[in-house]
N, C-alpha and C. Protein backbone atom coordinates (compact mmCIF):
# COMPACT_ATOMS: atom_id res chain seq x y z
N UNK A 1 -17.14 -49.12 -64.71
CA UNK A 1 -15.86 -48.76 -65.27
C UNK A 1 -15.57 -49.54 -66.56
N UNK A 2 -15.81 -50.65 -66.83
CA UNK A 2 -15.99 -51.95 -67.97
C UNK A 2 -16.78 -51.00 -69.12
N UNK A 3 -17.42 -50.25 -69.03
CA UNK A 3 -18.39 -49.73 -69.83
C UNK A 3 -17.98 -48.76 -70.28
N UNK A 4 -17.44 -47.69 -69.51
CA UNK A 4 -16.54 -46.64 -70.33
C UNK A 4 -15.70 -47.12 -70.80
N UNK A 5 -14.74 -47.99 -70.85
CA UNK A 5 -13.45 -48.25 -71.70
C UNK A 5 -13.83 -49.48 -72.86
N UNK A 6 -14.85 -50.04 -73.19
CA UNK A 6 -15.31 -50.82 -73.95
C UNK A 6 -16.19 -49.96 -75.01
N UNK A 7 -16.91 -48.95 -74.24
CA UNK A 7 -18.31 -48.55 -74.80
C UNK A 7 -17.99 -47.38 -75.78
N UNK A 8 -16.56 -46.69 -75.76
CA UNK A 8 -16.39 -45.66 -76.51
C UNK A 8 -15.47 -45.93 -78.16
N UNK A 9 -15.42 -45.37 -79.30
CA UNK A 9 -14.85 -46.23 -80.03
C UNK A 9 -13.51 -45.52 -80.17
N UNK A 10 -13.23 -44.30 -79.11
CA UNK A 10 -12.34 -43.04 -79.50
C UNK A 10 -10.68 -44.25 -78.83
N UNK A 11 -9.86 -45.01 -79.89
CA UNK A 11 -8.51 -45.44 -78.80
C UNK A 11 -7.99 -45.11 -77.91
N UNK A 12 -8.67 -43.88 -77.75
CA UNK A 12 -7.68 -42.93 -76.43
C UNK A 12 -8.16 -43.60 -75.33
N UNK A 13 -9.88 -43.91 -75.34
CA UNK A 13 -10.35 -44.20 -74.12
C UNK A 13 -10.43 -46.34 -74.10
N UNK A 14 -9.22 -46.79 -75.18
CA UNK A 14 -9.98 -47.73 -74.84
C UNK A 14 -8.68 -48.31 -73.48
N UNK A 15 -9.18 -49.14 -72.57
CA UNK A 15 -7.69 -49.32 -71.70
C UNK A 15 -8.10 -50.98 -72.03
N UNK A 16 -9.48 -51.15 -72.19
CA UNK A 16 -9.15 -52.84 -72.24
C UNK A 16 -9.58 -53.42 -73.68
N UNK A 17 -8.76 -54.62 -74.13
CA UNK A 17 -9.12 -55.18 -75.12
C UNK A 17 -10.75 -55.41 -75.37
N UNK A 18 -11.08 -55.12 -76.85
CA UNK A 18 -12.09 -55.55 -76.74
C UNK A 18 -12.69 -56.74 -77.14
N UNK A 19 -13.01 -57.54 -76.33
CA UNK A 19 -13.43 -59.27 -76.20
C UNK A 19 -14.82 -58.81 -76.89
N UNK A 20 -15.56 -60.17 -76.89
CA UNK A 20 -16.43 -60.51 -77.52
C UNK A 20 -17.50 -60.03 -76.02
N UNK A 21 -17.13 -60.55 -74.90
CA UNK A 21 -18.31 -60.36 -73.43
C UNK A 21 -18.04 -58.64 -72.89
N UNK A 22 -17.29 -58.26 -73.29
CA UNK A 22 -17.65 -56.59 -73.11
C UNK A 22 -18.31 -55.76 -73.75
N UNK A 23 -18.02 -56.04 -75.39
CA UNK A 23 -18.63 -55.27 -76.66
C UNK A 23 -20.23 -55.58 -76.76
N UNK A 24 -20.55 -56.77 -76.39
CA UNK A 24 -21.60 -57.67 -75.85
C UNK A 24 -22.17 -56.47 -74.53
N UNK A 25 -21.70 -56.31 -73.65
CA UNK A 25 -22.07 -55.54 -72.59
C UNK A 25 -22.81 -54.59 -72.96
N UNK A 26 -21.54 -53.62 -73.77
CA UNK A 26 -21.35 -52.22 -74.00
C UNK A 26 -23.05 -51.90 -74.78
N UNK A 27 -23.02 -52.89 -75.51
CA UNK A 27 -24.40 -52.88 -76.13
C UNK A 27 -25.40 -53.10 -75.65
N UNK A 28 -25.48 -53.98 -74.72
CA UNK A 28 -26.60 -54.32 -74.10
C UNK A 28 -26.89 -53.01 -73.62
N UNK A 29 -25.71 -52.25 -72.67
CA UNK A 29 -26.30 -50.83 -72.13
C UNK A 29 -26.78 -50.10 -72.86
N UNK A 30 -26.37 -49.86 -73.93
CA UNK A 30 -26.58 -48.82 -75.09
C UNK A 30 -27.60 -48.93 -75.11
N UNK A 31 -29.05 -49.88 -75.31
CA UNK A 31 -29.96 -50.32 -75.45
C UNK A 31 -30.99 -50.23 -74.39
N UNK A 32 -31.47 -49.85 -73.44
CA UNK A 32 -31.54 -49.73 -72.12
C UNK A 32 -31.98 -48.28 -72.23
N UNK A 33 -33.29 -48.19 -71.84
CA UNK A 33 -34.21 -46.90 -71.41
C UNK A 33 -33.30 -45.69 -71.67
N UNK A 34 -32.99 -45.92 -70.12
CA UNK A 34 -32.18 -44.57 -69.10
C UNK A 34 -31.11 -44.36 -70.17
N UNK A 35 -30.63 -45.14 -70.91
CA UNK A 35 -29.43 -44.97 -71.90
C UNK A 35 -29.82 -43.77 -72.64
N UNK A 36 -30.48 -44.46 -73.29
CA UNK A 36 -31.34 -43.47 -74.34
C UNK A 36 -31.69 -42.25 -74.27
N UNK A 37 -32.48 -42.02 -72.57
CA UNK A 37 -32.55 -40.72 -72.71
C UNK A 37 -31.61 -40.14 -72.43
N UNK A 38 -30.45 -40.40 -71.77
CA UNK A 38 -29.45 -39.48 -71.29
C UNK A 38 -28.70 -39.15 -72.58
N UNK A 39 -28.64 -40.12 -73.73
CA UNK A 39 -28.11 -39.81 -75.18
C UNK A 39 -28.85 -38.60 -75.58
N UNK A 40 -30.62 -38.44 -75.59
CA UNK A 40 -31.34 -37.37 -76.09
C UNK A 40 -30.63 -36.58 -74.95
N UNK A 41 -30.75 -36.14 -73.83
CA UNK A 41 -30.54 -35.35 -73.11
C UNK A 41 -29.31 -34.68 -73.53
N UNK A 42 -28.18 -35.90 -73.71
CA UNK A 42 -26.79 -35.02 -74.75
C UNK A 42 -26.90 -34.18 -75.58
N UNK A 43 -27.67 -34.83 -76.42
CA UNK A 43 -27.87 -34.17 -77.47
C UNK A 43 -28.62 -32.94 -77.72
N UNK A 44 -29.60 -32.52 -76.95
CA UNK A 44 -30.15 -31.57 -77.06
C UNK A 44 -29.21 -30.87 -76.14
N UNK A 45 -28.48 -30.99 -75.27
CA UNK A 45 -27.34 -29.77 -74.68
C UNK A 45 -26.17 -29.51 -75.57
N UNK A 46 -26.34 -30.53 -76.50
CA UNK A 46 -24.84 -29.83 -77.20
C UNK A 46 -26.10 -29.34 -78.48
N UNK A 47 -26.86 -29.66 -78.74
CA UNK A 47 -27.41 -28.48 -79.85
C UNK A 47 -27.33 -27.34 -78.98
N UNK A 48 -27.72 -26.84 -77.44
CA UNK A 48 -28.01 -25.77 -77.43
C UNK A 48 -26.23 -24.84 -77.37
N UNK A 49 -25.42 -25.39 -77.86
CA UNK A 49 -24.11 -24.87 -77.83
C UNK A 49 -23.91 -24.32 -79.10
N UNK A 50 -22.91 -23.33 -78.74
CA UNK A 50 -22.33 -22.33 -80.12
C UNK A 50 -21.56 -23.19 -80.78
N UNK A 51 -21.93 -22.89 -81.71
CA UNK A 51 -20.96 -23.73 -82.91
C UNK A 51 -19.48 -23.29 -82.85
């Protein structure tokens, strides 16, 4: 839950301040295999969407 509200940069989603040991987190995940592909995996489902 720390990770969605740190990890997005949209204000809507942020609920917690962002400290120095979350943004720290948020990145560490970002960085991380399984991250990655589920980013490609995004991404190639929203290419296959209508504009």
């Amino acid at each position: 839950m720390v990770l969605c509200n740190v990890g997005f940069n949209n204000p809507t989603y942020l609920l917690l301040e962002p400290r120095p040991a979350f943004v720290a987190f948020a990145e560490r995940h970002q960085q991380r295999p399984a991250a990655r592909r589920a980013d490609e995996i995004d991404e190639a489902l929203l290419a296959q969407q209508p504009s």
